[in-house]
Protein backbone atom coordinates (compact mmCIF):
# COMPACT_ATOMS: atom_id res chain seq x y z
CA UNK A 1 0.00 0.00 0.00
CA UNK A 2 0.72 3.91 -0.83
CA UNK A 3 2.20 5.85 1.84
CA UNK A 4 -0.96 8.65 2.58
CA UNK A 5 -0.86 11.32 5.33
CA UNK A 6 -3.64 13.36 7.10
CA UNK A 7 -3.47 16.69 6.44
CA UNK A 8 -2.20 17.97 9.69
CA UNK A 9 0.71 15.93 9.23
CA UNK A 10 1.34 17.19 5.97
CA UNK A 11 1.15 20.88 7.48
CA UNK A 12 3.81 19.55 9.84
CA UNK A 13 6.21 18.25 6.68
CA UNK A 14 5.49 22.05 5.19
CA UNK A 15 6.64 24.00 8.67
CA UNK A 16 9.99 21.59 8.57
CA UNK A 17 10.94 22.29 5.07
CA UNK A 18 10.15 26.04 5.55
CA UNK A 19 12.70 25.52 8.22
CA UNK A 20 15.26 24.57 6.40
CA UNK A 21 14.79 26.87 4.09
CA UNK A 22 14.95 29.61 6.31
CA UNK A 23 18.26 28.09 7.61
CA UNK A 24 17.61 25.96 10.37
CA UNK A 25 19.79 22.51 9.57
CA UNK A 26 18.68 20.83 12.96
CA UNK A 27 14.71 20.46 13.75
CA UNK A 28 12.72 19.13 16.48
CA UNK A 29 9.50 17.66 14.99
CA UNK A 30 7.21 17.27 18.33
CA UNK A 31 4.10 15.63 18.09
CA UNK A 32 2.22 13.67 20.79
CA UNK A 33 2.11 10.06 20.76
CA UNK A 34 -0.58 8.60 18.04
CA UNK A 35 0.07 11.09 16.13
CA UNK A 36 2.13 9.23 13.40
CA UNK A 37 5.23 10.68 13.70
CA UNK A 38 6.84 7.36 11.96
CA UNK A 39 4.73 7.76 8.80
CA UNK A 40 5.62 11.67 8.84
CA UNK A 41 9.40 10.18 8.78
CA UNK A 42 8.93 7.83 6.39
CA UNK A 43 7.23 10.36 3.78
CA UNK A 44 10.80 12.61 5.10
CA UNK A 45 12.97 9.55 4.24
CA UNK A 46 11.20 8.58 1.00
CA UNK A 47 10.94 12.39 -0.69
CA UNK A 48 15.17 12.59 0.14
CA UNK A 49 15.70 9.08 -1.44
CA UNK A 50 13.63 9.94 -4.94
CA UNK A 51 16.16 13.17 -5.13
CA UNK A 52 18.53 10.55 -5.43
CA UNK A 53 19.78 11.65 -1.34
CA UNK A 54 20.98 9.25 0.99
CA UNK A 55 18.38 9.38 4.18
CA UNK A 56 19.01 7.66 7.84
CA UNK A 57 16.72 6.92 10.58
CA UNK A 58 18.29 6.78 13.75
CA UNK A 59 16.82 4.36 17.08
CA UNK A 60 18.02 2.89 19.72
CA UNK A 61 16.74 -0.10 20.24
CA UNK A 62 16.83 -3.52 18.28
CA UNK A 63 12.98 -4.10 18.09
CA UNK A 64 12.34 0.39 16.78
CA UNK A 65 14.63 -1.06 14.11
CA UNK A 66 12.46 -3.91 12.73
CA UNK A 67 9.33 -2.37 13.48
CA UNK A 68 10.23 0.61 11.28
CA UNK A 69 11.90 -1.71 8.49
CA UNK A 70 8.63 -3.68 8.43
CA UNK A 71 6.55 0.30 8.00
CA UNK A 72 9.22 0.63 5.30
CA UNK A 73 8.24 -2.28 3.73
CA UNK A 74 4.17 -2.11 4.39
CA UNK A 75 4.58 0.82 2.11
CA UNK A 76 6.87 -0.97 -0.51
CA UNK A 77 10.07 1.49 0.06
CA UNK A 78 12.88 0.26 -0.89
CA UNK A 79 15.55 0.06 2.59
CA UNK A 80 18.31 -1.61 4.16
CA UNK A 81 19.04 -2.10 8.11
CA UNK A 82 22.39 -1.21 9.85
CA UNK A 83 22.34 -3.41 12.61
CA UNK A 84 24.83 -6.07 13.98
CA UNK A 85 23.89 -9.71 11.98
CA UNK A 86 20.53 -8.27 10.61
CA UNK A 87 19.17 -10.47 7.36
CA UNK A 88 18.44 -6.82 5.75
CA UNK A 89 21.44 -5.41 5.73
CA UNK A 90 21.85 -3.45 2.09
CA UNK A 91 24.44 -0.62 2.44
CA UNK A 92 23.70 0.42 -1.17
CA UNK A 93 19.68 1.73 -0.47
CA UNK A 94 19.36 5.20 -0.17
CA UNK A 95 17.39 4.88 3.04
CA UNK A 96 18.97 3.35 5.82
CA UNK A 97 17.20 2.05 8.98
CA UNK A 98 20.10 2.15 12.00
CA UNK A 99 20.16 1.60 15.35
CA UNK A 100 22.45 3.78 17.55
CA UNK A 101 24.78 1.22 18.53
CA UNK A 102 25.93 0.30 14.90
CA UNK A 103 26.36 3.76 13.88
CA UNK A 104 28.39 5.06 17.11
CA UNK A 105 31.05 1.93 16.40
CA UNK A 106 31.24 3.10 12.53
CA UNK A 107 31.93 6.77 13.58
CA UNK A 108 30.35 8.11 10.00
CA UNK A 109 27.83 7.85 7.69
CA UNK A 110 29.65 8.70 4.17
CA UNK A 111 27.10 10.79 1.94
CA UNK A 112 24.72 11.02 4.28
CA UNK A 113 22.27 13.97 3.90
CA UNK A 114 19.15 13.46 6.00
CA UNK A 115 19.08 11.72 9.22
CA UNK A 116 16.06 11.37 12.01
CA UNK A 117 16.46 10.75 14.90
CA UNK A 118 13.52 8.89 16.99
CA UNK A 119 12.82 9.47 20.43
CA UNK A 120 15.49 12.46 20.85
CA UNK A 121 14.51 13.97 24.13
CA UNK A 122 16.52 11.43 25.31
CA UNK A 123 19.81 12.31 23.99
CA UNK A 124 22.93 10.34 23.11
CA UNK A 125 26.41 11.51 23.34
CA UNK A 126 27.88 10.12 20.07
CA UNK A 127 24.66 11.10 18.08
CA UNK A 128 25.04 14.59 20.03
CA UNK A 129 29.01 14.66 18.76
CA UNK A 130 27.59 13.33 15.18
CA UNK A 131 24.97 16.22 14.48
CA UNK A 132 27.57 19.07 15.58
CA UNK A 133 30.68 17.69 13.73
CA UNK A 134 28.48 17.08 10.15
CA UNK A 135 27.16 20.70 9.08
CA UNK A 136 26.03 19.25 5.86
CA UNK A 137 23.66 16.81 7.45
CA UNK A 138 20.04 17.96 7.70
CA UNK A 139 18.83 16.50 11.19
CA UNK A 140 15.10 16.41 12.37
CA UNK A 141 14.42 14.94 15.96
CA UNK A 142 11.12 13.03 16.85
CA UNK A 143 9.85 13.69 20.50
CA UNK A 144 6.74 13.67 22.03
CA UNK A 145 8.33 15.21 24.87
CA UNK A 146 10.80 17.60 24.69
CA UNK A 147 11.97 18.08 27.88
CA UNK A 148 15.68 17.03 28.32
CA UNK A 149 17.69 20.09 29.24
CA UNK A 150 20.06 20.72 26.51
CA UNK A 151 17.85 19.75 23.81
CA UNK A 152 18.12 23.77 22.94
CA UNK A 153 21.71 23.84 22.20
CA UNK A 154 21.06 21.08 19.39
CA UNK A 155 17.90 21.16 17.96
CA UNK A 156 17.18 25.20 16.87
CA UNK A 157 13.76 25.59 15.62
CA UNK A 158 10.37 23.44 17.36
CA UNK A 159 7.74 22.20 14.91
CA UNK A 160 4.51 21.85 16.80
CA UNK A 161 1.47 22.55 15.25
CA UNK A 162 -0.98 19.48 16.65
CA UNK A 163 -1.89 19.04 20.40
CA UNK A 164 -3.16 16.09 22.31
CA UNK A 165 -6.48 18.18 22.59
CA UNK A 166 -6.46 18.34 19.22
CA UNK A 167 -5.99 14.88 18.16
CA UNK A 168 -8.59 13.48 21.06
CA UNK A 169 -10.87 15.80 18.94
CA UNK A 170 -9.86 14.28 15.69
CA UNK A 171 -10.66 10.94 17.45
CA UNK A 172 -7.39 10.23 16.18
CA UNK A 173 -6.50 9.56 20.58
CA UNK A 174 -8.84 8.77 22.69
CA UNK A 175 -9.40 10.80 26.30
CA UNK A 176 -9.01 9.30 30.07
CA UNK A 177 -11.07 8.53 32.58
CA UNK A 178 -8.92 9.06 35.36
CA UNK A 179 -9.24 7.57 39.04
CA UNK A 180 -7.07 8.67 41.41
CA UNK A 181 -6.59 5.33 43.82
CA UNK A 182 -4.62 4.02 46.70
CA UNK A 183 -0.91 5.64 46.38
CA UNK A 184 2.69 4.52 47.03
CA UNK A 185 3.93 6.67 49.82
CA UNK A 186 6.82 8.59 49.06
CA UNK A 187 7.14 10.25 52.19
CA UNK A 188 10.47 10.92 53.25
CA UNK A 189 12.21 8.65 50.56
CA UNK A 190 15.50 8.99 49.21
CA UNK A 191 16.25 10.84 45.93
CA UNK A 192 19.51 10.73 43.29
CA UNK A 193 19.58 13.73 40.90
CA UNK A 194 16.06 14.90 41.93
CA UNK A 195 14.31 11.57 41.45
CA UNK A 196 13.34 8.66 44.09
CA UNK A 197 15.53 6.04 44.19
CA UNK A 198 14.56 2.79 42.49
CA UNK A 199 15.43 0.42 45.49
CA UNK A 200 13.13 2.79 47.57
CA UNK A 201 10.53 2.94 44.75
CA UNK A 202 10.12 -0.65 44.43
CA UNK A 203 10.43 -1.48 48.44
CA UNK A 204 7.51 1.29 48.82
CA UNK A 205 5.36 -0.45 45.61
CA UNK A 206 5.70 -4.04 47.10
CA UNK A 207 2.91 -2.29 50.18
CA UNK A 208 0.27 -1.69 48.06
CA UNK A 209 0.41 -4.47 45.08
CA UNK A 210 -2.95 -5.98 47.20
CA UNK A 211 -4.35 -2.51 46.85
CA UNK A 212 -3.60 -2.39 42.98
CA UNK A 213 -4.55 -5.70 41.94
CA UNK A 214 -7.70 -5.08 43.83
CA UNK A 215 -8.79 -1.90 42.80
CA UNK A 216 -8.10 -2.99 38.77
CA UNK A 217 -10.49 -5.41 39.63
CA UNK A 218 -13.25 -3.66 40.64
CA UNK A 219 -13.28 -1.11 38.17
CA UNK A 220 -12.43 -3.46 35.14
CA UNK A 221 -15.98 -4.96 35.87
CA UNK A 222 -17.91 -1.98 37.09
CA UNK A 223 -16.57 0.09 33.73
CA UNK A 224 -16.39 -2.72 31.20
CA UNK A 225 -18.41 -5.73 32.14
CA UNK A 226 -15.21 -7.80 32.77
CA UNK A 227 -11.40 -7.67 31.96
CA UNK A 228 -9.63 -5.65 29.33
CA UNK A 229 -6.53 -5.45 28.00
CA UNK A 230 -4.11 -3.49 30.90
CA UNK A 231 -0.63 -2.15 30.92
CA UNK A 232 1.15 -1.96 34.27
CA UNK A 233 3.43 0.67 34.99
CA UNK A 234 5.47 -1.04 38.48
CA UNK A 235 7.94 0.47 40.49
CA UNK A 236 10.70 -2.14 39.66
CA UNK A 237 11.41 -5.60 38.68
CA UNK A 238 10.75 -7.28 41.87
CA UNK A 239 7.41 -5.36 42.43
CA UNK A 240 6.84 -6.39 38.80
CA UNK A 241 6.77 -9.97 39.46
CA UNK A 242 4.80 -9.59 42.62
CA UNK A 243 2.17 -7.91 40.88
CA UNK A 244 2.06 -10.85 38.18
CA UNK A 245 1.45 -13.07 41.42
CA UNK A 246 -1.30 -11.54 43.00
CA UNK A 247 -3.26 -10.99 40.06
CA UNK A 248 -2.60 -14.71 39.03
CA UNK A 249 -3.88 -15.30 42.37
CA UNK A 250 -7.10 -13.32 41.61
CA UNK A 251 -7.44 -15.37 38.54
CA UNK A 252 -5.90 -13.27 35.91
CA UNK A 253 -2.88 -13.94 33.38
CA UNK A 254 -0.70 -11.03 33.43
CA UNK A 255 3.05 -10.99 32.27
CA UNK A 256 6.03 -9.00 34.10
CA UNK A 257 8.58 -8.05 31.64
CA UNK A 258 11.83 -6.66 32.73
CA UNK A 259 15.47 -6.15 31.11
CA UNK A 260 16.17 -9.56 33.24
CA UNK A 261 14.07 -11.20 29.86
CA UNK A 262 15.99 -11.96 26.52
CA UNK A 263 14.37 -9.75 23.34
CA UNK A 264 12.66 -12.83 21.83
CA UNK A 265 10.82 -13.81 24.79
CA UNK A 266 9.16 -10.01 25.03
CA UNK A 267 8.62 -9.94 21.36
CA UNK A 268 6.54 -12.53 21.30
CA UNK A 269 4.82 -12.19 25.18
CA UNK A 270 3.93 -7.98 23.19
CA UNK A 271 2.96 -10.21 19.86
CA UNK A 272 0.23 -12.34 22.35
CA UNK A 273 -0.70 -9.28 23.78
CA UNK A 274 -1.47 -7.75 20.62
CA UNK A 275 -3.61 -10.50 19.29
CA UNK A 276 -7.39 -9.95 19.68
CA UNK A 277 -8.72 -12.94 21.51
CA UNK A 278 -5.05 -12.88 23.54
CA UNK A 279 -4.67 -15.11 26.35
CA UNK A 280 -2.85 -12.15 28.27
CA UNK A 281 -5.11 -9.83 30.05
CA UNK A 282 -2.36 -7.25 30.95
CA UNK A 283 1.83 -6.71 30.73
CA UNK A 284 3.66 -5.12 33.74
CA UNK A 285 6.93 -3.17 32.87
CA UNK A 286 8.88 -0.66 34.39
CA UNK A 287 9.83 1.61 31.58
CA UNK A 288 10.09 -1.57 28.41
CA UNK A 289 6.52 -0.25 27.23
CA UNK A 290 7.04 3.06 26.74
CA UNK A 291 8.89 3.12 23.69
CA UNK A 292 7.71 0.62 20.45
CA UNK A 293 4.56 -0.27 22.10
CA UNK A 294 1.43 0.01 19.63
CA UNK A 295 -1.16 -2.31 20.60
CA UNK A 296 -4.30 -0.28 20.12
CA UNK A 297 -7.12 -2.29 22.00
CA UNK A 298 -5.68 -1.57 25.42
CA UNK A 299 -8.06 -0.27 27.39
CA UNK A 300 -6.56 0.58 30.84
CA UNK A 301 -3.70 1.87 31.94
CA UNK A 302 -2.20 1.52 35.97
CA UNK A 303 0.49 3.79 36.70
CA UNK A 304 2.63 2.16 39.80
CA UNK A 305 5.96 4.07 39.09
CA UNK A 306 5.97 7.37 41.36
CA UNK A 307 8.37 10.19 39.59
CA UNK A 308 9.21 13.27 41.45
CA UNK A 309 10.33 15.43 38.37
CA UNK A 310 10.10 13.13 35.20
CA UNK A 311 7.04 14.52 33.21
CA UNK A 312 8.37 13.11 29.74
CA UNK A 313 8.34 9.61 31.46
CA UNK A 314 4.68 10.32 32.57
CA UNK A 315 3.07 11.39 29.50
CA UNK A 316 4.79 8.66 27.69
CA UNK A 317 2.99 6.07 29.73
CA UNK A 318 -0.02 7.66 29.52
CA UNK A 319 0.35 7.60 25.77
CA UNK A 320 0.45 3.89 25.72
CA UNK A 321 -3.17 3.60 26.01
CA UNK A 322 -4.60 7.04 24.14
CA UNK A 323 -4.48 4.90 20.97
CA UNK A 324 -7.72 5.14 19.08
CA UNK A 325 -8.83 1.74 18.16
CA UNK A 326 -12.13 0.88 16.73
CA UNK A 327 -15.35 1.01 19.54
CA UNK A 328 -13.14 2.55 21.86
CA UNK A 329 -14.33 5.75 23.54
CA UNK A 330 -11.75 5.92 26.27
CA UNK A 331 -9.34 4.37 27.98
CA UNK A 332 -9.27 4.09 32.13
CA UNK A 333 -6.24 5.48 33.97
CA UNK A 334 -5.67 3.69 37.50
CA UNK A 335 -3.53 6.13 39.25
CA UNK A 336 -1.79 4.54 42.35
CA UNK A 337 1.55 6.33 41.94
CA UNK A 338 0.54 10.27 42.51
CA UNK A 339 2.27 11.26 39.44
CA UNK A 340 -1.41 12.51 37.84
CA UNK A 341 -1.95 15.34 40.32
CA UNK A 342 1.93 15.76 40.82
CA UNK A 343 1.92 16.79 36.97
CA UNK A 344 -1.52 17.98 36.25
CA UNK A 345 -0.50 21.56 35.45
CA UNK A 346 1.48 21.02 33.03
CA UNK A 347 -0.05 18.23 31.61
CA UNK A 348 -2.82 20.35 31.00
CA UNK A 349 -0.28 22.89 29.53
CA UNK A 350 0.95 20.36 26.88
CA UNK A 351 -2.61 18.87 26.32
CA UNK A 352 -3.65 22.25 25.61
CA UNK A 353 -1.01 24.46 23.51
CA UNK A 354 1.21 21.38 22.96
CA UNK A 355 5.60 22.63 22.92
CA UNK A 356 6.47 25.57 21.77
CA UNK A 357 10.20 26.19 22.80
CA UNK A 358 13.33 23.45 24.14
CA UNK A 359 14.46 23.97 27.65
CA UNK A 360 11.65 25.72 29.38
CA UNK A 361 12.51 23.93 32.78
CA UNK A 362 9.54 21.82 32.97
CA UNK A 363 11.48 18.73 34.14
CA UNK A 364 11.85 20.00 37.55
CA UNK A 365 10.75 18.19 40.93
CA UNK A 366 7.49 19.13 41.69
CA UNK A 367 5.64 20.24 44.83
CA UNK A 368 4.01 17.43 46.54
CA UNK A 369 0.18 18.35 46.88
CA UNK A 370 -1.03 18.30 50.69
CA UNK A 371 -3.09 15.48 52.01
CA UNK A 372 -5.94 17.71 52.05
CA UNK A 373 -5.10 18.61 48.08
CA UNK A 374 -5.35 15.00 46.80
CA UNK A 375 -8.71 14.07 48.94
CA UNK A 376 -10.67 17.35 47.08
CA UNK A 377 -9.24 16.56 43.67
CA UNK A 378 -11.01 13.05 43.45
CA UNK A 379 -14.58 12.23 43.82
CA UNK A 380 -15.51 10.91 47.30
CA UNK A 381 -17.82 8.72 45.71
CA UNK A 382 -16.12 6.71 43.47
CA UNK A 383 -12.44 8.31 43.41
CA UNK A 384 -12.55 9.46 40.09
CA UNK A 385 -10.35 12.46 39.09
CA UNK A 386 -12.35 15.94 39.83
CA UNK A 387 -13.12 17.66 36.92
CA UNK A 388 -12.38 21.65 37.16
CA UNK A 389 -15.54 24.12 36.67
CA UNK A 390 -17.99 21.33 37.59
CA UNK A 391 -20.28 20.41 40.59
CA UNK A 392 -21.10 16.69 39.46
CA UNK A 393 -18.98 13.92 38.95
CA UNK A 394 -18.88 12.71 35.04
CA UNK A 395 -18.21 9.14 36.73
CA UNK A 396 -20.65 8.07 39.30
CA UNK A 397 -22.59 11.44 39.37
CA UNK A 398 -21.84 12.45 42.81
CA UNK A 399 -22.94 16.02 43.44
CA UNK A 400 -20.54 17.79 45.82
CA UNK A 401 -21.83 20.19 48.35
CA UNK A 402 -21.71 23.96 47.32
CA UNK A 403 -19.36 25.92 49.59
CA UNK A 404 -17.44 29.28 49.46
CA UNK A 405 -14.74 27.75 51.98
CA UNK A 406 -13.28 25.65 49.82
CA UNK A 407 -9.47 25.71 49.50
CA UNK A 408 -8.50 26.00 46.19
CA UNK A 409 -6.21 23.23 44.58
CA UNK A 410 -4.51 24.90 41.21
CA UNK A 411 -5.73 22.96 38.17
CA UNK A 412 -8.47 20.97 40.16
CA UNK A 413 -10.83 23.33 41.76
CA UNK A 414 -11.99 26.84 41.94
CA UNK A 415 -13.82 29.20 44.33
CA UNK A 416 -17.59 28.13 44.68
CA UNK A 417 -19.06 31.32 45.14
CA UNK A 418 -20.29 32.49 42.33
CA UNK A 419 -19.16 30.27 40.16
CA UNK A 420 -21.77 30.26 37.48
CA UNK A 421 -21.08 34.03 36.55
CA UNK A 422 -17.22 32.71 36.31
CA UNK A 423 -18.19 30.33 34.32
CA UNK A 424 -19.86 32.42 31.81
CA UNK A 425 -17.07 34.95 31.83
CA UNK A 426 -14.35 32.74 31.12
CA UNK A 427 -16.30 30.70 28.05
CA UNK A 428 -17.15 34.17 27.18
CA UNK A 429 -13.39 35.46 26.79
CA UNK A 430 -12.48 31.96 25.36
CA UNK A 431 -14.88 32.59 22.83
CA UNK A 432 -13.20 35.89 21.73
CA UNK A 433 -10.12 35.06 22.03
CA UNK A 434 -10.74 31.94 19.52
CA UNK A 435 -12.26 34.59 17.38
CA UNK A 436 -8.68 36.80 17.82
CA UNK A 437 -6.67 33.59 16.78
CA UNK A 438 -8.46 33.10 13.40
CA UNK A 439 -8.85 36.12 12.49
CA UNK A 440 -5.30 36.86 13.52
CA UNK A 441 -4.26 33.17 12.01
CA UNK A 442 -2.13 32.83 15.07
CA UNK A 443 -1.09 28.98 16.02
CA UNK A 444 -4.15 27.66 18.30
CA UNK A 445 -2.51 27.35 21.30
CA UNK A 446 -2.49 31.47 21.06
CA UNK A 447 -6.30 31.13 22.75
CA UNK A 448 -5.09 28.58 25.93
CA UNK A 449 -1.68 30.83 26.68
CA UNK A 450 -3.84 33.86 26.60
CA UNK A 451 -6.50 32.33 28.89
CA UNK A 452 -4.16 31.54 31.30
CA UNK A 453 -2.91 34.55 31.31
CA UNK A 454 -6.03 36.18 32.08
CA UNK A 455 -7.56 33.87 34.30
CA UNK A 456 -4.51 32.10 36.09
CA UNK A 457 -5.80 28.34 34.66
CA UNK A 458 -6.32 26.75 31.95
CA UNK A 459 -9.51 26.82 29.95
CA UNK A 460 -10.56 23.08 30.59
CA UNK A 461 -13.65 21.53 29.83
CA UNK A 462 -14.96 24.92 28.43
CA UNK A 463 -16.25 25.17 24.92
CA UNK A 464 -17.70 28.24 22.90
CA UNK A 465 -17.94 29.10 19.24
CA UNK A 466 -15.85 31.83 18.08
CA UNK A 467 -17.41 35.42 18.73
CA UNK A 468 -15.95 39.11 17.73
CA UNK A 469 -13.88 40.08 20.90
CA UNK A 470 -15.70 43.22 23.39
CA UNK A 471 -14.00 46.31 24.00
CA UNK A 472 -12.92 44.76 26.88
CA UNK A 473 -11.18 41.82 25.43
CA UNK A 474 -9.58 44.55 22.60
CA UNK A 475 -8.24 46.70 25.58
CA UNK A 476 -6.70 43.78 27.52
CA UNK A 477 -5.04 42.31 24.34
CA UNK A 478 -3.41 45.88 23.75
CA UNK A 479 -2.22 46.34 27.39
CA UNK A 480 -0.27 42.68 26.12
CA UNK A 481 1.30 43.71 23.38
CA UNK A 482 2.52 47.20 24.86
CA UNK A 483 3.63 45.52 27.82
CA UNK A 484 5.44 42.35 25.54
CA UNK A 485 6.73 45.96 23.47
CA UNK A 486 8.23 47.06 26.53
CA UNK A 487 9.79 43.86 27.73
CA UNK A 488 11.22 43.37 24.85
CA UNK A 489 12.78 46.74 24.68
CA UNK A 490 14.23 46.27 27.94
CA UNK A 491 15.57 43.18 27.01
């Protein structure tokens, strides 16, 4: 079959090539997950190789390699793989499939005039060394998250026109229904480099595998009837196999994977998965599933891995299961590690406006929320996540008690009193704003940055058509740009 894109990607392949034409050799092409950034290389790789240009795709692990060689070959391009022993090895096609390995012992790449380089937020140093030392080599990284420091100094222009909101919208990903459950207790647990410690992660993760297998469960059959397909998220190997255990115990087959297992063994435990009367009803990993793993049909996801400061680890894991996939409206997200309110700011920030710039200091450790914090941002009900700007849980249906002494959690809830005539002024200046962006033809996450801006939050869960903007919303706008004048002046 014939390599076809949708058109946002396309738009994406236009904004890169402007950028190279406007001098920019090195690219970051960010995109959330789902949102085909392999096909958008391959149509990369395929347009260099009919200009008679020799084209690389950089990964760095053995199983990215086949699984892009086999794309290559759904779609009938010609290719060869660089990889230690591999049966396609062809050093004579213009497109090369490589994994990082192969090319760091080889030390160059003769003629080489396009390589991409998946996964690049997490940077390595001979591929670092490579891009600065070959000025003639056009480079465009793949990330869904961006947030390695550094990334800046190698990558000088960000393409990012499509967010998560918009692709959920598409129907191209599919939302979460999020329940915030029993969590590890982190409390006074060691950290290296601004992140818990794995021996105390996993120690910690082994107390509450009862509590996880448990609550998965209960809402596997209240949601869906019965099991679906699960991915595990555990706080290390040991807690991994533990897990497997107790849910064996309970009845259920699920399958710990770790880097303790040979490649051929997890290929084919990830091919069972995959199939779609599988024997498997979930895998557990620590971090083997969040790169390669494309198995549409899974419906829940159970995060069991606690990070202090790792957001790029977070929404990759959450990405694992926002695959659209025929009949499926949602996906659930079991949260037993704390990382969804830990991060929920600027999740919302990326689900919203998507990346706009490298560096901007988002992996940071974040602020534990109080006690008090976690109990009001989850239904009492039925624990599912509290939606923002709403009385009634979209769950169970739970109505919570108006007050005008509740304490105000950023991102989760807001001041009671009044709240309808809030309401009604925010989706009003949403719906201006909107009308600013198009007119304006600014990129769409103009409207969310603004809102925030405004309003301190972001506009979640409120919709409105586009209407002309008040003199109000004019007079704001223009106290921006003189102030952003003046700033910049300054500066």
């Amino acid at each position: 079959m014939s390599l076809e894109l949708f058109d946002y990607q396309e738009s994406i392949l236009d904004l890169l090539r402007q950028g190279f034409r406007d001098g920019h050799r090195s690219q970051m092409l960010v995109a959330p997950t789902g949102a085909g950034k392999t096909e958008m290389a391959i149509a990369l790789l395929e347009a260099a190789a009919k200009m008679g240009n020799r084209a690389a795709m950089l990964l760095d692990r053995i199983v990215l390699c086949d699984q892009t060689s086999q794309r290559l070959q759904k779609y009938n391009i010609p290719h060869g793989v660089m990889q230690s022993g591999h049966w396609r090895y062809r050093p004579y096609e213009h497109i090369q499939v490589c994994s990082a390995q192969t090319i760091e012992k080889r030390g160059s790449f003769p003629g080489l005039k396009l390589l991409i380089v998946d996964e690049a937020h997490q940077t390595r140093k001979q591929t670092v060394e490579f891009i600065k030392s070959n000025p003639h080599v056009k480079v465009v990284g793949l990330s869904a998250t961006p947030f390695t420091k550094g990334l800046g100094g190698i990558y000088s222009n960000v393409i990012s026109s499509v967010t998560t909101k918009e692709l959920v919208e598409r129907k191209r990903l599919c939302p979460l229904r999020v329940y915030v459950a029993k969590e590890i207790d982190m409390e006074g647990a060691k950290k290296v480099a601004g992140e818990w410690s794995q021996d105390e992660v996993t120690e910690r993760g082994l107390k509450i595998t009862g509590d996880i297998v448990s609550e998965w469960v209960k809402k596997t059959h209240e949601v869906f009837g019965g099991p679906r397909k699960t991915v595990v998220f555990c706080a290390g190997v040991a807690h991994g196999a533990d897990l497997a255990q107790k849910f064996a115990e309970a009845g259920y087959n699920f399958v710990s994977l770790s880097y303790r297992d040979d490649d051929e063994y997890k290929q084919q435990a990830i091919a069972e998965f995959a199939k779609p009367e599988s024997t498997i009803h979930g895998l557990i990993a620590t971090d083997i599933l969040t790169k390669g793993f494309d198995v549409s049909d899974t419906m829940i996801g159970i995060s069991a891995r606690p990070f202090s400061k790792s957001l790029s680890s977070h929404i990759q894991q959450m990405g694992r299961v926002m695959r659209s996939h025929p009949g499926k409206e949602f996906a659930l997200w079991l949260d037993h590690s704390g990382n969804y309110l830990r991060f929920r700011d600027d999740w919302d920030e990326v689900y919203e406006a998507g990346v706009t710039k490298l560096d901007d200091g988002k992996e940071k450790v974040k602020k534990e929320p109080t006690q008090k914090e976690k109990e009001a941002a989850k239904c009492p009900k039925c624990s599912h996540l509290w939606p923002s700007a709403s009385d009634t849980c979209p769950a169970c249906g739970h109505v919570r008690m108006r007050r005008n002494d509740v304490a105000a959690v950023p991102g989760v809830m807001e001041e009671l009193a009044g709240a309808s005539a809030a309401r009604e002024l925010k989706r009003k200046w949403f719906a201006e704003l909107k009308f600013v962006c198009q007119t304006e033809n600014y990129n769409p996450g103009w409207v969310a940055h603004k809102f925030k801006e405004k309003f301190g939050s972001w506009p979640n869960n409120i919709h409105a058509e586009p209407a002309p903007p008040s003199p109000e919303v004019q007079r704001w706008l223009k106290s921006r740009r003189i102030a952003w004048a003046k700033a910049r002046k300054a500066a």
